[in-house]
Each structure stands twice: as C-alpha cells, then as structure tokens.
Protein backbone atom coordinates (compact mmCIF):
# COMPACT_ATOMS: atom_id res chain seq x y z
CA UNK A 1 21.96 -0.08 33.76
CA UNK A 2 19.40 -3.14 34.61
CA UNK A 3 19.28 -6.37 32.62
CA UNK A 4 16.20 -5.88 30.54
CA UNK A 5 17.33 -2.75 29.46
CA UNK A 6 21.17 -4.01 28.81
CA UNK A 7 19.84 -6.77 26.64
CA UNK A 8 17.67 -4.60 24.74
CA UNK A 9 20.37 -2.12 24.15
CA UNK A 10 22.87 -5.38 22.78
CA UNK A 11 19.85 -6.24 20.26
CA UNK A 12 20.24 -2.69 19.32
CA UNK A 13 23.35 -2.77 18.44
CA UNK A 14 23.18 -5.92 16.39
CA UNK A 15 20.53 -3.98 14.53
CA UNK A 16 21.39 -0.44 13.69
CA UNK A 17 22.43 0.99 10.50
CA UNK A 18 25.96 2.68 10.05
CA UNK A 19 25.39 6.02 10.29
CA UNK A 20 27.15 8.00 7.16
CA UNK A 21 28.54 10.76 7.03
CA UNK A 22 26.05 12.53 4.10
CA UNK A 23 26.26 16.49 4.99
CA UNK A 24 28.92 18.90 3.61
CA UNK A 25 30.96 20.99 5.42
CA UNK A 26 33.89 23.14 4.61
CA UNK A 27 35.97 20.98 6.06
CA UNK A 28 34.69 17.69 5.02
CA UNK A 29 31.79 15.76 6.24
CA UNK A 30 29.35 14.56 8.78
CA UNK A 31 26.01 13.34 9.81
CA UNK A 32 23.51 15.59 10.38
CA UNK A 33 21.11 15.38 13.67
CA UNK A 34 18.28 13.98 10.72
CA UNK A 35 20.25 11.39 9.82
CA UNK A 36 21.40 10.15 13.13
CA UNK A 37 17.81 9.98 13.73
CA UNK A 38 16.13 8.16 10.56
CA UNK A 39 19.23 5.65 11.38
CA UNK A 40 19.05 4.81 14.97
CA UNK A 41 15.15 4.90 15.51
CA UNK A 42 13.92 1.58 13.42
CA UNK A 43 16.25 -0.35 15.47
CA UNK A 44 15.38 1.60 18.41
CA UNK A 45 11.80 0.49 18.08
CA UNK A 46 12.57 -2.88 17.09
CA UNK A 47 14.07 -3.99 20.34
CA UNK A 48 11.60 -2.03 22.66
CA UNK A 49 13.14 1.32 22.91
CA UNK A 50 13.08 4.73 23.06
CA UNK A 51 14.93 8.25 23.45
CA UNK A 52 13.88 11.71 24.62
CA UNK A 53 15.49 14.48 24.68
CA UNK A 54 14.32 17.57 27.26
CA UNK A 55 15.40 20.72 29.19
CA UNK A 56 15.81 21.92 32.35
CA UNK A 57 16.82 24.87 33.71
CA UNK A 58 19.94 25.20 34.76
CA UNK A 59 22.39 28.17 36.84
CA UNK A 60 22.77 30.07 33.31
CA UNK A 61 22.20 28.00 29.99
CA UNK A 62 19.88 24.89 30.03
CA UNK A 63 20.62 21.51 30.45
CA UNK A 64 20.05 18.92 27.97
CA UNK A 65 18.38 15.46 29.36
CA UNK A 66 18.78 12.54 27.32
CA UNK A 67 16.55 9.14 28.39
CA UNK A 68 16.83 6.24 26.77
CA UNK A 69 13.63 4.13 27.89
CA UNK A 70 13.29 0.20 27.46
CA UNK A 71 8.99 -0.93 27.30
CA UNK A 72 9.88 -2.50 30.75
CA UNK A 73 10.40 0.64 32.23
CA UNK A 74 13.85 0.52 33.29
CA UNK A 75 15.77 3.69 32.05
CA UNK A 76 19.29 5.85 31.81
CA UNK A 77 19.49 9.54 31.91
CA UNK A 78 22.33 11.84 30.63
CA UNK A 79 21.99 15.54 32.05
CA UNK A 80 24.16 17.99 29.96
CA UNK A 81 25.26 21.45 30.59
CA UNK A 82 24.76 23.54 27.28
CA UNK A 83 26.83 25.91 26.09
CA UNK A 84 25.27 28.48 23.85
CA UNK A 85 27.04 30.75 21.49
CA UNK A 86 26.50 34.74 21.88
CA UNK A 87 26.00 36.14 18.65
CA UNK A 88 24.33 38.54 16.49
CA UNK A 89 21.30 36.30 16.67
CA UNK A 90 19.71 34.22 19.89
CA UNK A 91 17.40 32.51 17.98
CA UNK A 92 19.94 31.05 15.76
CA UNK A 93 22.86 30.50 18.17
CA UNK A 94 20.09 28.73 20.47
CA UNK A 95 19.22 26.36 17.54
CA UNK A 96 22.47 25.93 16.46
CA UNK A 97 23.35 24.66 19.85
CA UNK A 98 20.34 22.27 21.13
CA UNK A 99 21.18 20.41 17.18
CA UNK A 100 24.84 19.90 17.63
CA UNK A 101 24.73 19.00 21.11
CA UNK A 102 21.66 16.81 21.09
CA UNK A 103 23.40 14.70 17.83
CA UNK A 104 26.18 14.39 19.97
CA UNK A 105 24.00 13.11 23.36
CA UNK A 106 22.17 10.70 21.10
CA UNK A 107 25.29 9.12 19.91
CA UNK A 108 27.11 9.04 23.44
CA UNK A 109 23.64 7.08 25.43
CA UNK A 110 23.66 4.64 22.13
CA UNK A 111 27.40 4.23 22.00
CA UNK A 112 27.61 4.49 18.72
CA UNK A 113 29.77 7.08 16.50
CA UNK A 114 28.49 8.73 12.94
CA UNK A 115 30.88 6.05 10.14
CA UNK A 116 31.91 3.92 12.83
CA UNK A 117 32.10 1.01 10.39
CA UNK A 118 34.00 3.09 7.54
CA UNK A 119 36.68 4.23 9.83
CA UNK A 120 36.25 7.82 8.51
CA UNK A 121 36.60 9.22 11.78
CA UNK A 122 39.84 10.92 11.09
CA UNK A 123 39.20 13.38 7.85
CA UNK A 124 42.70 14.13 7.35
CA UNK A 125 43.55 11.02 7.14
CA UNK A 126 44.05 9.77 3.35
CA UNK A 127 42.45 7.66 0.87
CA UNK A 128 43.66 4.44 -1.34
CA UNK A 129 44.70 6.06 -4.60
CA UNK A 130 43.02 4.39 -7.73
CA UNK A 131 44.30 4.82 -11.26
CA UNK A 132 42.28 7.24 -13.26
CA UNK A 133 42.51 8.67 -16.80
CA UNK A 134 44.55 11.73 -17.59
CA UNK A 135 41.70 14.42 -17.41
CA UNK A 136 40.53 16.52 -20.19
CA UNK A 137 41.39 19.76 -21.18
CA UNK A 138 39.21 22.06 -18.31
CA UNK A 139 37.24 24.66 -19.43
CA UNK A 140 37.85 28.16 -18.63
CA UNK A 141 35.83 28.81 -15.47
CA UNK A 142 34.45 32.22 -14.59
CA UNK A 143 35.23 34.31 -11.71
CA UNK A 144 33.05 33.99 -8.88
CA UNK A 145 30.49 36.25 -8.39
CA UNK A 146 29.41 38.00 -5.00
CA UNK A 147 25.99 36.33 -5.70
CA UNK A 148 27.63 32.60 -5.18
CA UNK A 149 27.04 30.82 -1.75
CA UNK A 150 30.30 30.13 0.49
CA UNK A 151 31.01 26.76 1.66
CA UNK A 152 28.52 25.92 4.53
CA UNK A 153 30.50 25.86 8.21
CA UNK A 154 30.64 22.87 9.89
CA UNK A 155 29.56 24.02 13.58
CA UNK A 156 32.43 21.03 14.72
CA UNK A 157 35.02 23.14 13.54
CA UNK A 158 34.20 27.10 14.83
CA UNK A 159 36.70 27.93 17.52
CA UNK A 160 34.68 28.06 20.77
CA UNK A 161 34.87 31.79 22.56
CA UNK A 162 36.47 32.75 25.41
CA UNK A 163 32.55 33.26 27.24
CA UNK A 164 32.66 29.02 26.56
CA UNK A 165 36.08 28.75 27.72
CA UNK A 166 35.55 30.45 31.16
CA UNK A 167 32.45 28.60 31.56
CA UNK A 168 33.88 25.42 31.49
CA UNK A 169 36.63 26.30 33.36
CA UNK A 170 34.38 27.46 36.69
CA UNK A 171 32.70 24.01 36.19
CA UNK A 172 36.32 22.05 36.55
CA UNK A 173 37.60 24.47 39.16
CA UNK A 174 33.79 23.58 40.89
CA UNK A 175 34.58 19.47 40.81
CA UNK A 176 36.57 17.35 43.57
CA UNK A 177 40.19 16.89 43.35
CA UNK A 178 40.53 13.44 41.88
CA UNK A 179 37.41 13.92 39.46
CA UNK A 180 39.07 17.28 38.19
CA UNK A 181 42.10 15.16 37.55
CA UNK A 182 40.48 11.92 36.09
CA UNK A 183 38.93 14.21 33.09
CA UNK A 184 42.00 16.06 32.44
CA UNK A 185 44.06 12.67 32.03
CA UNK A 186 41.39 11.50 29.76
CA UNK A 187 41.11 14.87 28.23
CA UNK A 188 44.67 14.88 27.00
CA UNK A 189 45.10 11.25 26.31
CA UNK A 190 41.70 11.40 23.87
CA UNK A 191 43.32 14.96 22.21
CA UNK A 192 47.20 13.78 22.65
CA UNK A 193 47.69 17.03 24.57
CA UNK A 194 51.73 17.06 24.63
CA UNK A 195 53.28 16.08 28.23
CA UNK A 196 53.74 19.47 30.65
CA UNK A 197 51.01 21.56 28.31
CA UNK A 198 47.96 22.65 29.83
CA UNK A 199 44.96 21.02 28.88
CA UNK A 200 42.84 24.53 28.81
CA UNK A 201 45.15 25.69 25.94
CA UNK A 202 43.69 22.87 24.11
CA UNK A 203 40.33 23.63 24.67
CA UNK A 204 39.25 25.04 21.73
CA UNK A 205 36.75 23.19 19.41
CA UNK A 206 33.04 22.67 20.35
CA UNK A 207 34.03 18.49 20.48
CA UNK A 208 36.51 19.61 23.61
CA UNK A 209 33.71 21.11 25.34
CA UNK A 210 31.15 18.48 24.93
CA UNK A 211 34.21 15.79 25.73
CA UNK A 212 34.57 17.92 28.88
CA UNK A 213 30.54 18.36 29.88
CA UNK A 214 29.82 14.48 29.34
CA UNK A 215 32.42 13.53 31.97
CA UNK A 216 31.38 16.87 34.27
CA UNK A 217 27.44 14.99 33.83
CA UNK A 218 28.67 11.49 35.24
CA UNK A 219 28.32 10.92 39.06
C-alpha cells in the first residue's frame, strides 16, 4: 500500500460509522450489503476515496475485483473467486451470491467488521440480564396459518454444498506447499478446528469459504 493512500485509509478509520447489525435473520442478525454501504461511503469520500467493485471472468464462476482508489491515484485490488450456489433458480442464486460476497470484500479492503464497536460478533454469546416486571397474563394466540411468512434465512448460515466444497478443495490442492499449509493453520486457529481433525470437515458455512478464497486471492 503507498503512503498517500495509507494515510487516507487511517483518516478513514477515524471517521467511519459503526456499522450495526439492523437486518433479521433466523438466526439473529446482521448488516445488510445497504447498510455497509450508506455507512462506509461518507467517510470514504471525506478522506479522498473510493471503492469499486467488478467482474472478470474466471475458469468457471466469476471473480469479484474489489479497488479501493485514493484521488492521488495510488490503489489496492482484491480479486475473489466466487462461488455460486446451483439451485432451482440462476438468477437468484447469482444475486444471492455477488451481495453476500461483495459485503464481505468491502469489509475485508476497509478492515472493518459489521458491530465491531458493540462486540456482537459472537450471537450466541449472552446478554447482561436487567430486572423486568413479571409479565401479564398472554393472550391466547392463534395457530399459524399456511398464509404466514417463515423467518427470512440468513445466507451466513445455509450449509455450503458439496459442488462448493470440491471447488475449494481443487483450488488448495492447486496452491504451493507452504501456502496450502499457512491457510489451513490459520483456517483452524480462526474456527478452533480441534488438534488431528481435518480442516475440510469443517468447511461448511459460506464464512469458511470466503475465509478460505481471501487467503487463496493474496500473492
């Protein structure tokens, strides 16, 4: 990274919003590409900067660039393999995939993380208890009805398939040696694989894969 850009990126940081946590999910939480965006981008713009996101082709699925640009014209890119779901519908696994992934791009070329200052990154973990009133007497409630909306699905937590999970196991297998190595020890310290466990058999949430890809896009 060169110095104009560096010390635009520390004003940045001095600047920016936390970025909460303000979508639902069925299993809690989390910020949505929207509000990453309507965060990060005044203080983006207030210290000279910008990001763009792009796609090139690459051997099967796309790959994601991510540029964060200073006025000066110095510049980082991130180039990230996708992995796109196969589903009942293209259109939507496609979309499904460029939002998740480019939230999480965005957030890895800023260094930042969605809560960062409210420690919520853990959503099991629990709460302070306060005090509260004994509740009233609930009324009955009917039964649901076939007509109600489920829960919405928080794309974090789908289990990836086993398409993904050969994928990015021919793209380790592909890697030298001691790279192949280095991500697997950071892979299971980040995760707290177990000692003597293979890390592929805990591969199995989208956030393992794109752990996996942004190491596999670093030179």
């Amino acid at each position: 990274m060169t110095a104009k850009l560096t010390a635009a990126l520390c004003g940045f940081h001095k600047d920016v919003e936390t970025i909460h946590k303000e979508s639902k999910a069925q299993y809690g939480n989390f910020a949505d590409l929207a509000t990453v965006l309507s965060t990060v981008l005044p203080a983006l713009c207030k210290n000279g900067l910008a990001v763009t996101q792009t796609f090139e082709p690459g051997e099967t699925d796309p790959i994601l660039v991510t540029t964060l640009c200073h006025e000066s014209g110095e510049s980082i890119s991130s180039h990230l393999p996708m992995v796109i779901g196969k589903g009942r519908n293209p259109l939507h696994d496609w979309g499904g995939s460029v939002t998740y992934q480019r939230r999480y791009a965005l957030l890895a070329i800023l260094s930042l993380a969605a809560g960062i200052e409210d420690n919520d990154g853990d959503l099991g973990q629990s709460q302070p208890t306060v005090e509260a009133p004994a509740p009233a007497k609930a009324k009955p409630v009917a039964a649901a009805t076939k007509e109600q909306t489920a829960p919405e699905l928080d794309p974090e937590e789908l289990p990836i398939t086993d398409k993904d999970l050969k994928t990015i196991r021919d793209l380790l297998a592909k890697e030298p040696v001691a790279k192949r190595n280095k991500i697997i020890k950071e892979f299971n310290k980040e995760f707290e694989v177990p000692e003597g466990e293979l890390m592929t058999a805990h591969i199995t949430l989208p956030k393992h894969l794109l752990f996996i890809q942004e190491r596999l896009s670093t030179t």
